[in-house]
PDB file of N, CA and C in Angstrom:
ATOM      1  N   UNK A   1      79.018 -28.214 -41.988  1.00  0.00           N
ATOM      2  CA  UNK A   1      78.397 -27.182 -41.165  1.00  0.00           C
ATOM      3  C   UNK A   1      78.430 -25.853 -41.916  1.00  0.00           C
ATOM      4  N   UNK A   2      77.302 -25.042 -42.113  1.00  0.00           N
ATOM      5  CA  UNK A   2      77.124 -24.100 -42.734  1.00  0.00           C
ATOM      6  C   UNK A   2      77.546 -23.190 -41.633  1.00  0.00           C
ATOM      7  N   UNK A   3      78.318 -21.659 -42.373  1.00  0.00           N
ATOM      8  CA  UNK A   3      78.580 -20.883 -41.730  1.00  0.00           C
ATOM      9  C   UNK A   3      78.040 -19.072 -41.926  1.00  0.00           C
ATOM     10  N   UNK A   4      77.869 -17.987 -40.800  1.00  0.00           N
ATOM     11  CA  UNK A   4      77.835 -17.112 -41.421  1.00  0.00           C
ATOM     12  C   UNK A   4      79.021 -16.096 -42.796  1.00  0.00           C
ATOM     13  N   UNK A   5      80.042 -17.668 -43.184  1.00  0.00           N
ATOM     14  CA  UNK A   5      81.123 -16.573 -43.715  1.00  0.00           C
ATOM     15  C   UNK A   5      80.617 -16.979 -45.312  1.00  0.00           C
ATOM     16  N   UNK A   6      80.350 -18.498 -45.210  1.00  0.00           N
ATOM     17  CA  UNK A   6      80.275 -18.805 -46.461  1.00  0.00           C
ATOM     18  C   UNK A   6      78.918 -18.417 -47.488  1.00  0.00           C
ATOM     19  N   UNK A   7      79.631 -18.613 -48.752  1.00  0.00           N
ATOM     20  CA  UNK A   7      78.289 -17.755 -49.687  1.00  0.00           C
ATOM     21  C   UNK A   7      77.374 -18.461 -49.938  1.00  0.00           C
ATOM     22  N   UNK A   8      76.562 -17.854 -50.702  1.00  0.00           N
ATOM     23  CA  UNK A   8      75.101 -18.283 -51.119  1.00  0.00           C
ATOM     24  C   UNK A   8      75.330 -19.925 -51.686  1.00  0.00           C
ATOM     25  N   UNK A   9      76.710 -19.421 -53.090  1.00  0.00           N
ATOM     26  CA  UNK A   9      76.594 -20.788 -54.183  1.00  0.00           C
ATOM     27  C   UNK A   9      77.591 -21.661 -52.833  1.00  0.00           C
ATOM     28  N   UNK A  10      78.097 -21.765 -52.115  1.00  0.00           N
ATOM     29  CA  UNK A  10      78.795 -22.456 -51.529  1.00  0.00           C
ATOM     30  C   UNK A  10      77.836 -23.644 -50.753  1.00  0.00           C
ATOM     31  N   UNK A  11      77.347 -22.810 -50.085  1.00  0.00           N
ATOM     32  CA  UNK A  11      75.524 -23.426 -49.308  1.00  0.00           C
ATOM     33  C   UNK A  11      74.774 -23.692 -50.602  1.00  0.00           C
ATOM     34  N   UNK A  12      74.516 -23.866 -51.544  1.00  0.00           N
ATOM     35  CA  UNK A  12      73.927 -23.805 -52.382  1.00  0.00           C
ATOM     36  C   UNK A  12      74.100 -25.388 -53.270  1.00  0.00           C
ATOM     37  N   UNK A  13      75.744 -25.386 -53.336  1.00  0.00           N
ATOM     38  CA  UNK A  13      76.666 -26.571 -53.621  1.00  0.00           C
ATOM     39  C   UNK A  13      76.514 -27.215 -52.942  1.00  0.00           C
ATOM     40  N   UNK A  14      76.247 -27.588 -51.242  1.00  0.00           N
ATOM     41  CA  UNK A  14      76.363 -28.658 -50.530  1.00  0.00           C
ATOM     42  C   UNK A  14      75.149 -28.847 -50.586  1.00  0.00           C
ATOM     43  N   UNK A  15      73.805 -28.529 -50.964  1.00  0.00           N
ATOM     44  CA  UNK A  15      72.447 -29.087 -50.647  1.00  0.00           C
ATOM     45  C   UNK A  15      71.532 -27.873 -51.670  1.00  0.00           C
ATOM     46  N   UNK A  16      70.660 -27.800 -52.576  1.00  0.00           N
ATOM     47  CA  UNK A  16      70.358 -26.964 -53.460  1.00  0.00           C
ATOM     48  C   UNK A  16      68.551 -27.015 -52.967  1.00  0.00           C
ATOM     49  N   UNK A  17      68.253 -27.920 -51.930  1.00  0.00           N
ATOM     50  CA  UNK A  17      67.519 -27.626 -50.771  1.00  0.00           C
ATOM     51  C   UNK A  17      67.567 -26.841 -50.016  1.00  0.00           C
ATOM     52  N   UNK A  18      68.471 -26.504 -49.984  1.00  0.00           N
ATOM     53  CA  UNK A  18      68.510 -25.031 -48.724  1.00  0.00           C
ATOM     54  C   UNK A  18      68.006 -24.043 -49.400  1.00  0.00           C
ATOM     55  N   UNK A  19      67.336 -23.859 -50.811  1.00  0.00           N
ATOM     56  CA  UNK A  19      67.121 -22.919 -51.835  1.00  0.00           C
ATOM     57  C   UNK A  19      65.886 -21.832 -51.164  1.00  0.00           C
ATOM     58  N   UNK A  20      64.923 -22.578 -50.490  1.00  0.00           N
ATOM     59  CA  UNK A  20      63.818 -22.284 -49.855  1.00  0.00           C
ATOM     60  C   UNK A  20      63.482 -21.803 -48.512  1.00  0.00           C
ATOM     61  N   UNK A  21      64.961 -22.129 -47.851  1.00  0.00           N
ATOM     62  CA  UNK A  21      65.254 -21.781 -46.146  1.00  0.00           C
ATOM     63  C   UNK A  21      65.527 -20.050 -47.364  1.00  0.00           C
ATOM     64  N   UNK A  22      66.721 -19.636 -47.744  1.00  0.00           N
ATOM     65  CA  UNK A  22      66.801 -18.894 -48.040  1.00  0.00           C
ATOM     66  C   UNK A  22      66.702 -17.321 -48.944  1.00  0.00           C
ATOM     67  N   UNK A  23      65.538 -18.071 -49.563  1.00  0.00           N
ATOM     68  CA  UNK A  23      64.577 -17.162 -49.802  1.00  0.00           C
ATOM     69  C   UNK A  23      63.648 -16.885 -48.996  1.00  0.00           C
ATOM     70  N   UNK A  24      63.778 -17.813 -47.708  1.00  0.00           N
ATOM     71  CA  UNK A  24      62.562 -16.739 -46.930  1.00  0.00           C
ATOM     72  C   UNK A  24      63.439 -15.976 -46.017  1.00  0.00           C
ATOM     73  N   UNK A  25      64.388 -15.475 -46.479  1.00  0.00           N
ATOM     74  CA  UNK A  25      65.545 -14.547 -45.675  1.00  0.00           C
ATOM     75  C   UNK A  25      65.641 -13.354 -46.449  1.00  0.00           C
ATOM     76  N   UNK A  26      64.729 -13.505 -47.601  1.00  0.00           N
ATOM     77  CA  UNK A  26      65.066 -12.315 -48.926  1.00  0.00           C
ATOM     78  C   UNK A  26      65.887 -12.520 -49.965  1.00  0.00           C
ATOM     79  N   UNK A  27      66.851 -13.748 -50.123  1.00  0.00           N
ATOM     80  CA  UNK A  27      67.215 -14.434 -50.966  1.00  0.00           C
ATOM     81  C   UNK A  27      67.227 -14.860 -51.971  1.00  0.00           C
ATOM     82  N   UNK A  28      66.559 -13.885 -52.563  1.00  0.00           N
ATOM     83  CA  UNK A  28      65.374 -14.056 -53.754  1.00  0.00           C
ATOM     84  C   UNK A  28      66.468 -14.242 -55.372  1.00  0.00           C
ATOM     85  N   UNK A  29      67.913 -14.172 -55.287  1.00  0.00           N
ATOM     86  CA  UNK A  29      68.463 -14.199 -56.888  1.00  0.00           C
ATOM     87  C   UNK A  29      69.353 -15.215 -56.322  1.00  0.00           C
ATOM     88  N   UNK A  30      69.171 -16.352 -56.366  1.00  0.00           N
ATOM     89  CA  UNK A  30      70.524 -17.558 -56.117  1.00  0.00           C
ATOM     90  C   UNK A  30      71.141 -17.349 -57.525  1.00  0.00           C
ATOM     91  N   UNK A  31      71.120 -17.023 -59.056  1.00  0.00           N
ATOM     92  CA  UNK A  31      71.453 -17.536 -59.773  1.00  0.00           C
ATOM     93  C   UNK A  31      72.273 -16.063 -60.287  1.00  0.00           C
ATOM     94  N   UNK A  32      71.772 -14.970 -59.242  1.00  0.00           N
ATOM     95  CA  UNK A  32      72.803 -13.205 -59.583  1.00  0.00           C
ATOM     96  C   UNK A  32      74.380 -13.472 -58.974  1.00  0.00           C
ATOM     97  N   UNK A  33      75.151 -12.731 -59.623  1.00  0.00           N
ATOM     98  CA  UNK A  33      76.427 -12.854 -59.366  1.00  0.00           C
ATOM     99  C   UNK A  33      77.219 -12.845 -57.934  1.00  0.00           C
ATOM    100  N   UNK A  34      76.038 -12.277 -57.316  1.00  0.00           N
ATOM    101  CA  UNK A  34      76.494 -11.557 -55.925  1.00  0.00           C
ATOM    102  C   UNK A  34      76.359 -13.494 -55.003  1.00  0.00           C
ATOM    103  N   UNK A  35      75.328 -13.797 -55.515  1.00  0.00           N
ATOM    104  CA  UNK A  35      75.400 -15.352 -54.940  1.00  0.00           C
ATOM    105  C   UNK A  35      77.217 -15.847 -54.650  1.00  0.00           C
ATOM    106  N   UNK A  36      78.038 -15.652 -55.359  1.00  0.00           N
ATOM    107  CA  UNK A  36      79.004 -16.209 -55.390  1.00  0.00           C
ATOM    108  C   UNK A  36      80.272 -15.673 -54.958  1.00  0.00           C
ATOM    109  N   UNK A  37      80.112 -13.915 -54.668  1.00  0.00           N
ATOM    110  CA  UNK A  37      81.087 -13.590 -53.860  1.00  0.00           C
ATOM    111  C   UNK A  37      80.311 -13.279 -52.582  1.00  0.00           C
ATOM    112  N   UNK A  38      78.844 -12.823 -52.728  1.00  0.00           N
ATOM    113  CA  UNK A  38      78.347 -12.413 -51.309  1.00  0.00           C
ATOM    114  C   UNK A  38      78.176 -13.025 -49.927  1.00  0.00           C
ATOM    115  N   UNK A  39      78.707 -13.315 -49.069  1.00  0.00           N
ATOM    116  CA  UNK A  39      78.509 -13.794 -48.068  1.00  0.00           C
ATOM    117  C   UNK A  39      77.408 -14.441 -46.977  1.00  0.00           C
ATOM    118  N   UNK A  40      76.623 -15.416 -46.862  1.00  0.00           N
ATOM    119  CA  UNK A  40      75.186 -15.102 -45.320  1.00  0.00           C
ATOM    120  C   UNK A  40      75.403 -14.167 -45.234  1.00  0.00           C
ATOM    121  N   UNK A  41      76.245 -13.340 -44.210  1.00  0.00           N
ATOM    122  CA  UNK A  41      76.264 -12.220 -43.577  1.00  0.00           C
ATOM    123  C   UNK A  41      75.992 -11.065 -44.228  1.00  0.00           C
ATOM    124  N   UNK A  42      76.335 -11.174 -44.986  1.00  0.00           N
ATOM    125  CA  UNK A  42      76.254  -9.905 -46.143  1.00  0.00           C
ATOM    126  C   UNK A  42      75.159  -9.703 -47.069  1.00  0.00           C
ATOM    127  N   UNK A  43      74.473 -11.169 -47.848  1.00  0.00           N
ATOM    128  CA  UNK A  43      73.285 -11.424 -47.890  1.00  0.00           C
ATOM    129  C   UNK A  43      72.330 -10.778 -46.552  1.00  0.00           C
ATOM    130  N   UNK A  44      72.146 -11.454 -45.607  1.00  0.00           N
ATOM    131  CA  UNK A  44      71.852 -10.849 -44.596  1.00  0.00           C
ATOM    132  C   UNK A  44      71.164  -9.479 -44.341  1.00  0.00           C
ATOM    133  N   UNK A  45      72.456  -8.915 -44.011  1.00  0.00           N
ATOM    134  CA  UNK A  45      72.879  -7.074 -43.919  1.00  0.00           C
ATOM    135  C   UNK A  45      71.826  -6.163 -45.251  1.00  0.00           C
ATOM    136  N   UNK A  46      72.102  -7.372 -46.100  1.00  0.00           N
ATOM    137  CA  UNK A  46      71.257  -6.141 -47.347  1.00  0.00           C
ATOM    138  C   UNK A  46      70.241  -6.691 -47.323  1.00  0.00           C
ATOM    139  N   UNK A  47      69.589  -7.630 -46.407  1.00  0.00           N
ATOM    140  CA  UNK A  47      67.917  -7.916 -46.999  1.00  0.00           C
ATOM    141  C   UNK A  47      67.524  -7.668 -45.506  1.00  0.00           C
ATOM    142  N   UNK A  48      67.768  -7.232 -44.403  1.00  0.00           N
ATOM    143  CA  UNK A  48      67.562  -6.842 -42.600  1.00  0.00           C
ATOM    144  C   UNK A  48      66.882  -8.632 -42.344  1.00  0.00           C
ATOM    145  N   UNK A  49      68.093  -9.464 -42.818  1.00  0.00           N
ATOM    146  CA  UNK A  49      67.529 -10.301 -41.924  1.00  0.00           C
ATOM    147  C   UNK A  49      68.275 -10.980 -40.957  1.00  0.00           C
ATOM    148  N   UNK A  50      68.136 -11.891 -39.669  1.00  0.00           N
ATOM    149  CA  UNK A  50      68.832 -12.070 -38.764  1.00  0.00           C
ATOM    150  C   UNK A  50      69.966 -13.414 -39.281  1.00  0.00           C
ATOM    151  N   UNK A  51      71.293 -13.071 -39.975  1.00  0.00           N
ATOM    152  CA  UNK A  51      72.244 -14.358 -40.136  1.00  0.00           C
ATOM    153  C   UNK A  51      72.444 -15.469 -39.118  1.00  0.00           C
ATOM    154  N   UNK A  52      72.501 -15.276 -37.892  1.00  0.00           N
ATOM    155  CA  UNK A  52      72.381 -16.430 -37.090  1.00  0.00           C
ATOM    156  C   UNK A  52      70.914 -17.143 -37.230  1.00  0.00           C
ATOM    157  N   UNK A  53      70.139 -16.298 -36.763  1.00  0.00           N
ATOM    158  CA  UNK A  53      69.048 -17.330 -37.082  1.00  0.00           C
ATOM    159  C   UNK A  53      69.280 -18.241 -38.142  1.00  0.00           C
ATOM    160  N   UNK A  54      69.397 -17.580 -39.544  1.00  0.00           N
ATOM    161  CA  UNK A  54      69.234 -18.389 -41.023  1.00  0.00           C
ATOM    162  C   UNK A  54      70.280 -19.373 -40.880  1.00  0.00           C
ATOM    163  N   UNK A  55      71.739 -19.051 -40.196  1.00  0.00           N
ATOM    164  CA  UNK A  55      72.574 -20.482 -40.191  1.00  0.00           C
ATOM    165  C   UNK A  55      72.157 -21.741 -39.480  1.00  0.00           C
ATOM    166  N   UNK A  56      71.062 -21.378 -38.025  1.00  0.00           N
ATOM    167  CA  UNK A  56      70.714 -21.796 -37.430  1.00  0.00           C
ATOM    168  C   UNK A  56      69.837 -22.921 -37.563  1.00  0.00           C
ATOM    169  N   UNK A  57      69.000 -22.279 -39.117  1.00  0.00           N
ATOM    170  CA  UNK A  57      68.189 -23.032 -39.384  1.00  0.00           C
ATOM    171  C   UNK A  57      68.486 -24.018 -40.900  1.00  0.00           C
ATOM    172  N   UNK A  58      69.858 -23.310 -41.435  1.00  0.00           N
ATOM    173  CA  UNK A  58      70.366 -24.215 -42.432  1.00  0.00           C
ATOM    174  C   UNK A  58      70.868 -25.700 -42.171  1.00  0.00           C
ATOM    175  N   UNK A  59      71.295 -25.374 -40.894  1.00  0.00           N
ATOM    176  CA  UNK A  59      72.368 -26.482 -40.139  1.00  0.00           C
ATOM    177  C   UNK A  59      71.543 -27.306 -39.485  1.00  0.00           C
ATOM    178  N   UNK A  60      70.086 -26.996 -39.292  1.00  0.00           N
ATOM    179  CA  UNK A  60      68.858 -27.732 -38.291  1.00  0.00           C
ATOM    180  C   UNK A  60      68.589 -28.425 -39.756  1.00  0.00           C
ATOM    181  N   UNK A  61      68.383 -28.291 -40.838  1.00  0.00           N
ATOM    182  CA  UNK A  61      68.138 -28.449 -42.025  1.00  0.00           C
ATOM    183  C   UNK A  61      68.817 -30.048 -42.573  1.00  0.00           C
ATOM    184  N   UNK A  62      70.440 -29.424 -42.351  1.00  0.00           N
ATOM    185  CA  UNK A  62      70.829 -30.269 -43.251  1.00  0.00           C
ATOM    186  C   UNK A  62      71.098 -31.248 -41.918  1.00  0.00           C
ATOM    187  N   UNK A  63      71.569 -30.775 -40.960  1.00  0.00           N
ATOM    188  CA  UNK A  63      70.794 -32.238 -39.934  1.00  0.00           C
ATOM    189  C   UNK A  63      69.547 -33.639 -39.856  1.00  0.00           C
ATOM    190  N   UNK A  64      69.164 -32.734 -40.141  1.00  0.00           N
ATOM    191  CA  UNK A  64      67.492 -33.263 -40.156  1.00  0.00           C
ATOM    192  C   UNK A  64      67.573 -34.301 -41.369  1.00  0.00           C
ATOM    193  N   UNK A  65      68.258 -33.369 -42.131  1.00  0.00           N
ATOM    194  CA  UNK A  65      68.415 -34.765 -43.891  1.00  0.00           C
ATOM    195  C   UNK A  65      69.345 -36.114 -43.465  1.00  0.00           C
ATOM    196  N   UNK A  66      70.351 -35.639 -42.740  1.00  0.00           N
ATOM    197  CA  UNK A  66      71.273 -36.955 -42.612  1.00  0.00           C
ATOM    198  C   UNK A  66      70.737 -38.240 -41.697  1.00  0.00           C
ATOM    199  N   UNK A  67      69.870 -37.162 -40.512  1.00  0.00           N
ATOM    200  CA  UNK A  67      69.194 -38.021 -39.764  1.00  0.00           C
ATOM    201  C   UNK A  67      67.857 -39.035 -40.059  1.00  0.00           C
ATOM    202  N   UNK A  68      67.720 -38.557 -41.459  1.00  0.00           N
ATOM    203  CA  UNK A  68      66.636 -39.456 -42.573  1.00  0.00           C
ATOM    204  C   UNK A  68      66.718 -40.768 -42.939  1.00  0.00           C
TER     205      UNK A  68
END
């Protein structure tokens, strides 16, 4: 279960599919440093986008794969 605490490369590590949920959040440098200490939330905060939603839809995401 993806969370708003965990970071970019963390979500990134469990499914490298989620690459595309989160660039449409503004997400735009998975491979900048900040990926790896920065937080969803914090990601988030600096691009004005809504973190629940985006967990909302990571977790509808990686649902959707297992249920494949």
């Amino acid at each position: 279960m993806i969370t708003k605490e965990m970071s970019i490369e963390d979500v990134l590590s469990i499914d490298r599919d989620t690459a595309p949920i989160m660039m449409e959040y503004g997400m735009h440098c998975m491979g900048c440093p900040f990926s790896r200490m920065e937080s969803l939330e914090m990601g988030c905060a600096a691009h004005g986008s809504d973190v629940d939603e985006l967990v909302d839809r990571l977790n509808k995401f990686l649902a959707n794969k297992v249920d494949d």
